[in-house]
PDB file of N, CA and C in Angstrom:
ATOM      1  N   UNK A   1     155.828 -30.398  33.154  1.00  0.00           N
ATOM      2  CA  UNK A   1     157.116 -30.284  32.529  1.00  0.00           C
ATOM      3  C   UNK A   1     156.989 -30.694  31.062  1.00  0.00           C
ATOM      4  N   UNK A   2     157.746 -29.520  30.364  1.00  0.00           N
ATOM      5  CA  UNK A   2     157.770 -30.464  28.800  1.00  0.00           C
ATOM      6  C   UNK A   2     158.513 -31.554  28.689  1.00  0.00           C
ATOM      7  N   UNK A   3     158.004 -31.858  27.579  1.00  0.00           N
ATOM      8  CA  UNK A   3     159.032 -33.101  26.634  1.00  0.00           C
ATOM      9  C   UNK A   3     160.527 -32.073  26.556  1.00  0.00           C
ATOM     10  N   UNK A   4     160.596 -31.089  26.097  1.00  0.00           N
ATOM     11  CA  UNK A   4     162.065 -30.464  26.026  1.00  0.00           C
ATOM     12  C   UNK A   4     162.799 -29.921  26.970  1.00  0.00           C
ATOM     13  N   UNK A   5     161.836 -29.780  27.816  1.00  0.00           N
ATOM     14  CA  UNK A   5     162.834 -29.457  29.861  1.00  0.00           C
ATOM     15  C   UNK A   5     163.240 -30.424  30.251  1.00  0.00           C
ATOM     16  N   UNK A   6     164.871 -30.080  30.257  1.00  0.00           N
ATOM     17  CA  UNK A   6     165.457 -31.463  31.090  1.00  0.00           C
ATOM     18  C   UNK A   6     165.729 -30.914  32.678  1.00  0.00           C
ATOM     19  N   UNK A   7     165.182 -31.700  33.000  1.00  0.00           N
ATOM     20  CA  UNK A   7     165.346 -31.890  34.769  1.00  0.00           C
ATOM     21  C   UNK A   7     166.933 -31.893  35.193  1.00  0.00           C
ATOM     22  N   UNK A   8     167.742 -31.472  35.808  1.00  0.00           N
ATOM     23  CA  UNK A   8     169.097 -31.512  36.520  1.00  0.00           C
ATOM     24  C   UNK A   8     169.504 -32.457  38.069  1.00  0.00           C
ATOM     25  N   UNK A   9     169.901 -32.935  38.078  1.00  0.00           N
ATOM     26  CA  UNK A   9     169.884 -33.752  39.224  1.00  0.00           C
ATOM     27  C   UNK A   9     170.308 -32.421  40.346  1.00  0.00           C
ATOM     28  N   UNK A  10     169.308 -32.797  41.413  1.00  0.00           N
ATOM     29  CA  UNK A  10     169.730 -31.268  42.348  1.00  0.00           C
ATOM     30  C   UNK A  10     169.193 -30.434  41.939  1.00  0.00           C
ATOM     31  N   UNK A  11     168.349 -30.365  40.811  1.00  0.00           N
ATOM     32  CA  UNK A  11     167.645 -29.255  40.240  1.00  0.00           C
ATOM     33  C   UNK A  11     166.564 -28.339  41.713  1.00  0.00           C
ATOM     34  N   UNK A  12     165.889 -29.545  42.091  1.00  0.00           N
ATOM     35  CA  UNK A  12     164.969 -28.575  42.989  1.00  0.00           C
ATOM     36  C   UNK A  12     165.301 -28.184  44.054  1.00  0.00           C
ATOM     37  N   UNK A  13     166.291 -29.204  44.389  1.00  0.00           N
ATOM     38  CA  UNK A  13     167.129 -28.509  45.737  1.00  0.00           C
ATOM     39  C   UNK A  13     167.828 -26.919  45.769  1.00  0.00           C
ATOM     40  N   UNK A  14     168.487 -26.771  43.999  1.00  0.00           N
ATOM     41  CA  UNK A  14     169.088 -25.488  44.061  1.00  0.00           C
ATOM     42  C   UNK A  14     167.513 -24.323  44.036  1.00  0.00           C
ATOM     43  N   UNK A  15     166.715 -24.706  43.130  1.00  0.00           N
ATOM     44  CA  UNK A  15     165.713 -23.929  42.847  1.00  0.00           C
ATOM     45  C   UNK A  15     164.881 -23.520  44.317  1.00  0.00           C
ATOM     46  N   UNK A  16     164.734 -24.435  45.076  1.00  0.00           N
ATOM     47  CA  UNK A  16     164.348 -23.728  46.762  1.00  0.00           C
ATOM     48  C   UNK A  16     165.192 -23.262  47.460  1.00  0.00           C
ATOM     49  N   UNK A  17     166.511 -23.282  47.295  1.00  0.00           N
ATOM     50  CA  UNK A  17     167.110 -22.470  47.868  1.00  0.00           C
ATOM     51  C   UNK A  17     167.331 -20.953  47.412  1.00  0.00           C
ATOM     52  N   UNK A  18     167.355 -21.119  46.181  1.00  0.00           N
ATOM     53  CA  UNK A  18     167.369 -19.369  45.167  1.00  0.00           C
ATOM     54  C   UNK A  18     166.075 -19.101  45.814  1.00  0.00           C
ATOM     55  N   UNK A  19     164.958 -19.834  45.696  1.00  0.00           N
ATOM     56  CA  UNK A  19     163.778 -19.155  46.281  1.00  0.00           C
ATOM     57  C   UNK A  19     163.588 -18.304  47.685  1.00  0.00           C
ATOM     58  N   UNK A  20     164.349 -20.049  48.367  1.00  0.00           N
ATOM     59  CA  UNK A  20     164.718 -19.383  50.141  1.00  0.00           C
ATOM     60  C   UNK A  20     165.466 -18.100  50.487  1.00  0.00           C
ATOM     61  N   UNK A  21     166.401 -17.817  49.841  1.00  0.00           N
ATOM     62  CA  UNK A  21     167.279 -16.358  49.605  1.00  0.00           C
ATOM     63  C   UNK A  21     166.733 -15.376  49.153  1.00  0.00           C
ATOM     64  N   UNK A  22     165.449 -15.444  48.177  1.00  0.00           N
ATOM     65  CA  UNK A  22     164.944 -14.204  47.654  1.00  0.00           C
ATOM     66  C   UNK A  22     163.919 -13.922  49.040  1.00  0.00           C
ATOM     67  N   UNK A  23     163.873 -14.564  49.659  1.00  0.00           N
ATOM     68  CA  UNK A  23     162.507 -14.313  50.398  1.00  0.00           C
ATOM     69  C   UNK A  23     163.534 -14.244  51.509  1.00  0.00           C
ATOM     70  N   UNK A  24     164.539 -14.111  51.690  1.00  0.00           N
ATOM     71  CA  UNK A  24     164.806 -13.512  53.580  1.00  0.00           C
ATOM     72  C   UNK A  24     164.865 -15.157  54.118  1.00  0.00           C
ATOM     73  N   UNK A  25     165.610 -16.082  53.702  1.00  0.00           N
ATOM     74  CA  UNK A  25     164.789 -17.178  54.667  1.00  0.00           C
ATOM     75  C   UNK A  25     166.456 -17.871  55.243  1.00  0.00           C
ATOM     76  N   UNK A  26     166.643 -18.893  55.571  1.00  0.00           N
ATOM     77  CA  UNK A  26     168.244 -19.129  55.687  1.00  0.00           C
ATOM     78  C   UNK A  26     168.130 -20.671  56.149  1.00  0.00           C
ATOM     79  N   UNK A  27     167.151 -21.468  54.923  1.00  0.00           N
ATOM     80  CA  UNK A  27     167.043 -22.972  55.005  1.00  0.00           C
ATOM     81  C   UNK A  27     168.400 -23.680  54.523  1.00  0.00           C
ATOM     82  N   UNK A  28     168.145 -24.920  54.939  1.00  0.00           N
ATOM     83  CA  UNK A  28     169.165 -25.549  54.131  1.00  0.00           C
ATOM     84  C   UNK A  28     169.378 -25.770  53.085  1.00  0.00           C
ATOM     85  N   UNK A  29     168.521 -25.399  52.426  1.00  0.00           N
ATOM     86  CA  UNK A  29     168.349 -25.380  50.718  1.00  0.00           C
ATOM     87  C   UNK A  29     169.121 -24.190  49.952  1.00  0.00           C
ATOM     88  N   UNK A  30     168.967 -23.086  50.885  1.00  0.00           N
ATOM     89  CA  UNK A  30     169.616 -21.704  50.428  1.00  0.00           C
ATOM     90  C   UNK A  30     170.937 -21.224  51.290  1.00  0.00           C
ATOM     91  N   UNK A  31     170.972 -21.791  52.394  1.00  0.00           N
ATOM     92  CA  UNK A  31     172.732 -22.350  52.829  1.00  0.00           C
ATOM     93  C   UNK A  31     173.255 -22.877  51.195  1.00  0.00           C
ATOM     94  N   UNK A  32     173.355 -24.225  51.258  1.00  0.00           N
ATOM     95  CA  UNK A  32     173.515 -24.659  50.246  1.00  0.00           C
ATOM     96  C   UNK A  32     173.879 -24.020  48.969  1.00  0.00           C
ATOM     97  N   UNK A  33     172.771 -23.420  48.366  1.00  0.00           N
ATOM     98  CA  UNK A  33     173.120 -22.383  47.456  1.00  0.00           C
ATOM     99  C   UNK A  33     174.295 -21.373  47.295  1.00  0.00           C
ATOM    100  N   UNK A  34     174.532 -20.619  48.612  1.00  0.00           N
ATOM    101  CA  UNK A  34     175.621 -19.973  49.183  1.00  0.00           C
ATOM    102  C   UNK A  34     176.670 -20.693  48.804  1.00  0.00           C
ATOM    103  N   UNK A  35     176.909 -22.175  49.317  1.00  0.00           N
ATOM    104  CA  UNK A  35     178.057 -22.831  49.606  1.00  0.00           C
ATOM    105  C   UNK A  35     178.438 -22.909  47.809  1.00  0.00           C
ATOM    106  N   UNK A  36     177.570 -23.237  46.666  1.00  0.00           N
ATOM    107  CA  UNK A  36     177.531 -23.318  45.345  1.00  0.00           C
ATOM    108  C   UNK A  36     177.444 -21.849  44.995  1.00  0.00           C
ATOM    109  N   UNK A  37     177.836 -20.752  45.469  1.00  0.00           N
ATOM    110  CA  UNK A  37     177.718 -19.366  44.832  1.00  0.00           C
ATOM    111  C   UNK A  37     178.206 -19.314  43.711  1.00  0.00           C
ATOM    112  N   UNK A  38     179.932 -19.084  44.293  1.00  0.00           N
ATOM    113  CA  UNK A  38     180.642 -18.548  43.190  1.00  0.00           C
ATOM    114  C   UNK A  38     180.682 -19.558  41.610  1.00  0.00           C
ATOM    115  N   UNK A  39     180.376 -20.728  41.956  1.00  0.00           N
ATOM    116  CA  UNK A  39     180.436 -21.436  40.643  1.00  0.00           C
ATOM    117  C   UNK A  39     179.334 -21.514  40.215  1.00  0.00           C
ATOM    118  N   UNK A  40     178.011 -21.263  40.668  1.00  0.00           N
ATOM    119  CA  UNK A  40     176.854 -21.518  39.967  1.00  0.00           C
ATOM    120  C   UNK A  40     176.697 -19.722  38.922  1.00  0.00           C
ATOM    121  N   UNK A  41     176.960 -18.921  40.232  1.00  0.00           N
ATOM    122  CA  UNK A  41     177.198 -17.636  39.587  1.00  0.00           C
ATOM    123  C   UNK A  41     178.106 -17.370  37.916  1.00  0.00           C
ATOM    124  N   UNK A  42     179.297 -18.489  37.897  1.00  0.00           N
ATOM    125  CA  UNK A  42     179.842 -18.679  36.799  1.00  0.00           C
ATOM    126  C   UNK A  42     178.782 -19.148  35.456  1.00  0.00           C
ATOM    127  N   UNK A  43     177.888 -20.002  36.364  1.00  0.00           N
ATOM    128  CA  UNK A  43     177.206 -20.958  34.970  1.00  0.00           C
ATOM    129  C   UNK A  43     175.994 -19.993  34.824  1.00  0.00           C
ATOM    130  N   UNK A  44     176.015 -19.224  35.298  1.00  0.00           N
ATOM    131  CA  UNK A  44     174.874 -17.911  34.797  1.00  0.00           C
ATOM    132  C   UNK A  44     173.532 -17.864  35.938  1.00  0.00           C
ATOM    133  N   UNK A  45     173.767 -18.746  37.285  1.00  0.00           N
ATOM    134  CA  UNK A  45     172.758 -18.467  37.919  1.00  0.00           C
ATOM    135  C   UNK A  45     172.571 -16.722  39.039  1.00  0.00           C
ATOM    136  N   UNK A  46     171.285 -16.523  38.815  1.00  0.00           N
ATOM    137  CA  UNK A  46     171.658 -15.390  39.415  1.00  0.00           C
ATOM    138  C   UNK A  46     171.248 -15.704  41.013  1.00  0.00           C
ATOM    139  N   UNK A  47     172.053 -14.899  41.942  1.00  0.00           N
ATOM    140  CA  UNK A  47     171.343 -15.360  43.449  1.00  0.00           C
ATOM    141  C   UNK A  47     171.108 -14.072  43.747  1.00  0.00           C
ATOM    142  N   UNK A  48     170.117 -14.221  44.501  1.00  0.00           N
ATOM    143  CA  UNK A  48     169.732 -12.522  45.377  1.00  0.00           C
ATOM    144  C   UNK A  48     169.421 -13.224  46.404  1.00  0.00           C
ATOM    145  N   UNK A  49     169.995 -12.254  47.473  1.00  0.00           N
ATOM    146  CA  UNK A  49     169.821 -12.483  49.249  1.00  0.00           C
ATOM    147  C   UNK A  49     169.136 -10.998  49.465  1.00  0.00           C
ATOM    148  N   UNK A  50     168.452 -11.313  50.347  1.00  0.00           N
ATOM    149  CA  UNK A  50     167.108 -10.228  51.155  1.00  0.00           C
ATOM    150  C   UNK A  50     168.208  -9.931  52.428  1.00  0.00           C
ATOM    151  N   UNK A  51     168.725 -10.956  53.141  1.00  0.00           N
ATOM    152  CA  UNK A  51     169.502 -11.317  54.354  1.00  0.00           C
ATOM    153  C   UNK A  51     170.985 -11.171  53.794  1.00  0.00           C
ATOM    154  N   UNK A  52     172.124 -10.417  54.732  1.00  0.00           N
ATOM    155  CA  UNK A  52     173.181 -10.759  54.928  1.00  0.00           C
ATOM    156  C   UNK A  52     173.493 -12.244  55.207  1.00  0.00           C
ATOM    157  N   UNK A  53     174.624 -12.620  54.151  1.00  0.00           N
ATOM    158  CA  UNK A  53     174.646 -14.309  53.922  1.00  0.00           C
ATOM    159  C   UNK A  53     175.595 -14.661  55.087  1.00  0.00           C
ATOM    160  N   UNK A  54     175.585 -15.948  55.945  1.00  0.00           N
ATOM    161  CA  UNK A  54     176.541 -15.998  56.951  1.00  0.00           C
ATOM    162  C   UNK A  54     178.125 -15.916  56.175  1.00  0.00           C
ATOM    163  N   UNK A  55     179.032 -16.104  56.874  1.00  0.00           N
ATOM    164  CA  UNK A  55     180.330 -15.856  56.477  1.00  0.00           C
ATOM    165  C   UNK A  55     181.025 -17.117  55.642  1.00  0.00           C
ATOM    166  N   UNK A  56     180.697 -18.053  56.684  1.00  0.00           N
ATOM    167  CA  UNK A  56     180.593 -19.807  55.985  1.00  0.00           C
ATOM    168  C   UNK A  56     179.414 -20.429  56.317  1.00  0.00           C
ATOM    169  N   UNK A  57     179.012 -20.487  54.914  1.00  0.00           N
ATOM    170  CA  UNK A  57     177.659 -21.130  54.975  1.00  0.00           C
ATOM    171  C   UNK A  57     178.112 -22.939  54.808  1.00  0.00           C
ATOM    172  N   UNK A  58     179.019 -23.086  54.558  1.00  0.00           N
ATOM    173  CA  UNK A  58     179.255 -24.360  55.505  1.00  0.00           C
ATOM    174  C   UNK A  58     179.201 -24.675  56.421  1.00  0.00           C
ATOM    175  N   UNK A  59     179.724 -24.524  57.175  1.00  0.00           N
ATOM    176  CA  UNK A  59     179.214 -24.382  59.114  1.00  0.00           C
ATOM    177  C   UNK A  59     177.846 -24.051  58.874  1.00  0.00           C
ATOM    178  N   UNK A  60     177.568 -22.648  58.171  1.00  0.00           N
ATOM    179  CA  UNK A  60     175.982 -22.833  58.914  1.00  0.00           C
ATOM    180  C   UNK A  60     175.011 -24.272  58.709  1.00  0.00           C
ATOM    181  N   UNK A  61     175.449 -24.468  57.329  1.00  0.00           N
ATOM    182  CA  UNK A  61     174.736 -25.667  56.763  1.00  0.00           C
ATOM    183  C   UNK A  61     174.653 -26.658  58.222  1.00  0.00           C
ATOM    184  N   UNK A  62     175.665 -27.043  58.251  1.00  0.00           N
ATOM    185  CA  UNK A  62     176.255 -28.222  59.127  1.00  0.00           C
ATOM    186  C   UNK A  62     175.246 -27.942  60.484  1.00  0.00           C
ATOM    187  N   UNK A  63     175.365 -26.691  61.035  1.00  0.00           N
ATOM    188  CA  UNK A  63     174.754 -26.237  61.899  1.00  0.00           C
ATOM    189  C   UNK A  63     173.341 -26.457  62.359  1.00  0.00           C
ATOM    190  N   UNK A  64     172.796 -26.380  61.319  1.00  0.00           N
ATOM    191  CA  UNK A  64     171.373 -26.231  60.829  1.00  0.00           C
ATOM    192  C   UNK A  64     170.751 -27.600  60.814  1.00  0.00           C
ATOM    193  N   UNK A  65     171.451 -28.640  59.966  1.00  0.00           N
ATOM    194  CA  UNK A  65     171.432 -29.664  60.001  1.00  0.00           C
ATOM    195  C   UNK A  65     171.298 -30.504  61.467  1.00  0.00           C
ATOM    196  N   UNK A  66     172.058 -30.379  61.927  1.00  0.00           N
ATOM    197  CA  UNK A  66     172.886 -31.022  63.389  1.00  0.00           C
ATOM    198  C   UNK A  66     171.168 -30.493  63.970  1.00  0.00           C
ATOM    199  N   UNK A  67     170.625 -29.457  64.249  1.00  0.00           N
ATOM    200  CA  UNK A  67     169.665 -28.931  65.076  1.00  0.00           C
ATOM    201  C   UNK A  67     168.336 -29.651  64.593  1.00  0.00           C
ATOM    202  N   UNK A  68     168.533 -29.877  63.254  1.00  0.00           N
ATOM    203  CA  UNK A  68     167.137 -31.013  62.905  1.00  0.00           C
ATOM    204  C   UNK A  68     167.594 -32.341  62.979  1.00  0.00           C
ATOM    205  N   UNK A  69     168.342 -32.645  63.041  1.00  0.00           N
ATOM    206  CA  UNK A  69     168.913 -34.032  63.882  1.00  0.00           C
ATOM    207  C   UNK A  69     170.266 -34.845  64.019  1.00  0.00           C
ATOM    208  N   UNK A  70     170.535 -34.362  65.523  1.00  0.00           N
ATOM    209  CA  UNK A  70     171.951 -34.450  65.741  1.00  0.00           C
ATOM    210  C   UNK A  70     172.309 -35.941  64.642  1.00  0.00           C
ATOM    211  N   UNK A  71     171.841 -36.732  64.653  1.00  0.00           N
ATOM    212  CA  UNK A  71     171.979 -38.057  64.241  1.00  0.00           C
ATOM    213  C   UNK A  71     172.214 -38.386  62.463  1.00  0.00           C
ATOM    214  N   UNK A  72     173.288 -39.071  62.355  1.00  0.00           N
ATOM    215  CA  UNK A  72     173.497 -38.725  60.823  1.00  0.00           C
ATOM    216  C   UNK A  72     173.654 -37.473  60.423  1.00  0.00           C
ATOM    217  N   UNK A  73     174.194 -36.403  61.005  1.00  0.00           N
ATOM    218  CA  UNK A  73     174.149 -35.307  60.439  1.00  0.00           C
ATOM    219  C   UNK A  73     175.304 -35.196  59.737  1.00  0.00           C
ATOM    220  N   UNK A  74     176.554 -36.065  59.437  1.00  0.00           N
ATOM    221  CA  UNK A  74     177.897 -36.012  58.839  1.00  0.00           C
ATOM    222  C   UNK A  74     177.175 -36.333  57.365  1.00  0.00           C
ATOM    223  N   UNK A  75     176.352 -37.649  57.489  1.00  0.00           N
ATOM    224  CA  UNK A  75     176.041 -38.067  56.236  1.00  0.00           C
ATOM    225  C   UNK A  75     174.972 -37.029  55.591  1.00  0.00           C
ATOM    226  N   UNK A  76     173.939 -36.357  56.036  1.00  0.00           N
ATOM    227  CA  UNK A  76     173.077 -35.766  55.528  1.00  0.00           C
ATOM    228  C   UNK A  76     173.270 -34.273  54.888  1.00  0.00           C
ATOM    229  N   UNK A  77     175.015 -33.644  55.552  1.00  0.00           N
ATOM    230  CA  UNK A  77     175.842 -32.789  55.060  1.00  0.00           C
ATOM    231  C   UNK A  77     176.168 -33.316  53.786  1.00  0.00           C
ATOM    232  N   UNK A  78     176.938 -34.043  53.548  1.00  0.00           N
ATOM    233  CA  UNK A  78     177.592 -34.816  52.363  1.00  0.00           C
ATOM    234  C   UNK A  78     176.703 -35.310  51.768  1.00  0.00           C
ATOM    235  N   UNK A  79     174.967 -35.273  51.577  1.00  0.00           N
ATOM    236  CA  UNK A  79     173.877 -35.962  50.751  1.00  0.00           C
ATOM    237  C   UNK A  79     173.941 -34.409  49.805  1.00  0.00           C
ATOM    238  N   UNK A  80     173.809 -33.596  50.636  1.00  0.00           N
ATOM    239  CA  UNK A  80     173.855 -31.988  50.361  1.00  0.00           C
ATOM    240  C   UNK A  80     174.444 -31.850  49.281  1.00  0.00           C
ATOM    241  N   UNK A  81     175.716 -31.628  49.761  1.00  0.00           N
ATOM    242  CA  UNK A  81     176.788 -31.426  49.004  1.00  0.00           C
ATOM    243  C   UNK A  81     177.254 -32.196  47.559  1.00  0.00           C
ATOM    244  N   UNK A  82     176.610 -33.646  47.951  1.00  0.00           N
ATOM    245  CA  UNK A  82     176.486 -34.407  46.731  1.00  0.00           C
ATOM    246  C   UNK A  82     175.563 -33.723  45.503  1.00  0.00           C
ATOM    247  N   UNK A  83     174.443 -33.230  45.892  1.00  0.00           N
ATOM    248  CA  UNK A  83     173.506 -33.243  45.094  1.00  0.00           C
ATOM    249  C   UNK A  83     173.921 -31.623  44.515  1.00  0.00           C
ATOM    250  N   UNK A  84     174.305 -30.799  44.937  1.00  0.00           N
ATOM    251  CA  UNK A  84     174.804 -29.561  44.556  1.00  0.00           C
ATOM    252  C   UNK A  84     175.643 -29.590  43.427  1.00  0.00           C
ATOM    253  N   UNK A  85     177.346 -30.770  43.664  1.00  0.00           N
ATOM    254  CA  UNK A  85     178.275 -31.242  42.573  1.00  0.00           C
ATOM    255  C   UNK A  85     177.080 -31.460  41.392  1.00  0.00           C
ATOM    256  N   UNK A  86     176.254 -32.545  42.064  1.00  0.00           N
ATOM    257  CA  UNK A  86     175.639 -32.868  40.734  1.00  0.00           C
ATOM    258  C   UNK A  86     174.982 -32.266  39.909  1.00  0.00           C
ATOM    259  N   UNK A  87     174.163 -31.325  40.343  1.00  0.00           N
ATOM    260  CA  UNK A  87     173.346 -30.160  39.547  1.00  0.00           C
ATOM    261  C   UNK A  87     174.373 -29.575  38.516  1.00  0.00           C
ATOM    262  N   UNK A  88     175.895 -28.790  39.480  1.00  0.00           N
ATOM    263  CA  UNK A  88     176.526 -28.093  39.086  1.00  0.00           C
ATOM    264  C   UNK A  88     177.198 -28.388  37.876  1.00  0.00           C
ATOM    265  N   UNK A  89     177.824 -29.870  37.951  1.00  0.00           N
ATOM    266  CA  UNK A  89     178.091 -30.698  36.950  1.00  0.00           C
ATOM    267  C   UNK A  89     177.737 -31.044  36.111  1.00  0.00           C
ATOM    268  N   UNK A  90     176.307 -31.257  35.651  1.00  0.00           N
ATOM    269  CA  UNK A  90     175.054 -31.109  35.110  1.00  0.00           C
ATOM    270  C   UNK A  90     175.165 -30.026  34.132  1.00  0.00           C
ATOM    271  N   UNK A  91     174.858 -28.629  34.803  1.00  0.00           N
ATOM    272  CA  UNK A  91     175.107 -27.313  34.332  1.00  0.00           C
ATOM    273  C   UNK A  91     175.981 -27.071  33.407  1.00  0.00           C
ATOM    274  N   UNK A  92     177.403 -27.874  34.008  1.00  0.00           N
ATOM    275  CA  UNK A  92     178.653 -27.446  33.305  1.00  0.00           C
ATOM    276  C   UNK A  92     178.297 -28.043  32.107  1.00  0.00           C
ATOM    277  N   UNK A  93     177.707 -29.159  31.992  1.00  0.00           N
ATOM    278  CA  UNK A  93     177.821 -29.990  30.707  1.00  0.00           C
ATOM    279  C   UNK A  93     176.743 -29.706  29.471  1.00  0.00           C
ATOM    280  N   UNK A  94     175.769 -29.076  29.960  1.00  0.00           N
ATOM    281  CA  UNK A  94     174.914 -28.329  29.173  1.00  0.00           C
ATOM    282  C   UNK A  94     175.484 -26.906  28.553  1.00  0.00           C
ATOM    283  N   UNK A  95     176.254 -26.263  29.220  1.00  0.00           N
ATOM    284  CA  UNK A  95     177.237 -24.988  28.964  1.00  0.00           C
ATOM    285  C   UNK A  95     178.273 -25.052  27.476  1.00  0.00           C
ATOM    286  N   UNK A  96     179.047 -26.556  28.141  1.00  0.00           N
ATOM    287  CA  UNK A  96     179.883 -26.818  26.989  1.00  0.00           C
ATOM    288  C   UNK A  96     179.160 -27.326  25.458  1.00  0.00           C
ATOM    289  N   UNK A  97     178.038 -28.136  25.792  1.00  0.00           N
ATOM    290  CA  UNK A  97     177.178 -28.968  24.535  1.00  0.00           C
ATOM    291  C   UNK A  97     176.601 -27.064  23.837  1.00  0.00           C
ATOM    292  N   UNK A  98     176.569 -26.088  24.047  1.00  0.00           N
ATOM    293  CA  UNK A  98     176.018 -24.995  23.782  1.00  0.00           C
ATOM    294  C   UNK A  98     176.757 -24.709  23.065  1.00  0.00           C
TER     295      UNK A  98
END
């Protein structure tokens, strides 16, 4: 990484999920992404799906989650979701400083 790339909090989480979507895949990383579409789509990210996206990729998230371990899965939804705001938020604030 350079000295002039700034890192985004949530950065790699969104970046494997754009990955997971280009490739056909339907991780929680690219759930996720889904769930951040329409506003990341605002801040200029582009998404491409290989796969028809579920309908609510909330549920699926949740879904998905729950199956890698029923346990903590309320909190490990909402770790998600945290880190998505934050990227996104992130984004926004680099948008406006432009």
């Amino acid at each position: 990484m350079s000295k002039t790339e700034v890192k985004l909090p949530g950065e790699d989480l969104v970046k494997k999920g754009l990955k997971d979507l280009s490739e056909g895949h339907s991780s929680p990383a690219a759930l996720l992404v889904l769930i951040g579409a329409p506003r990341l789509r605002r801040l200029g990210i582009l998404i491409s799906t290989k796969n028809k996206p579920p309908l609510h990729p909330e549920h699926a998230l949740y879904q998905t989650l729950q199956i890698e371990n029923p346990k903590g899965v309320h909190s490990r939804y909402n770790a998600f979701i945290r880190r998505l705001i934050s990227y996104e938020r992130a984004l926004e604030q680099i948008h406006r400083r432009a």
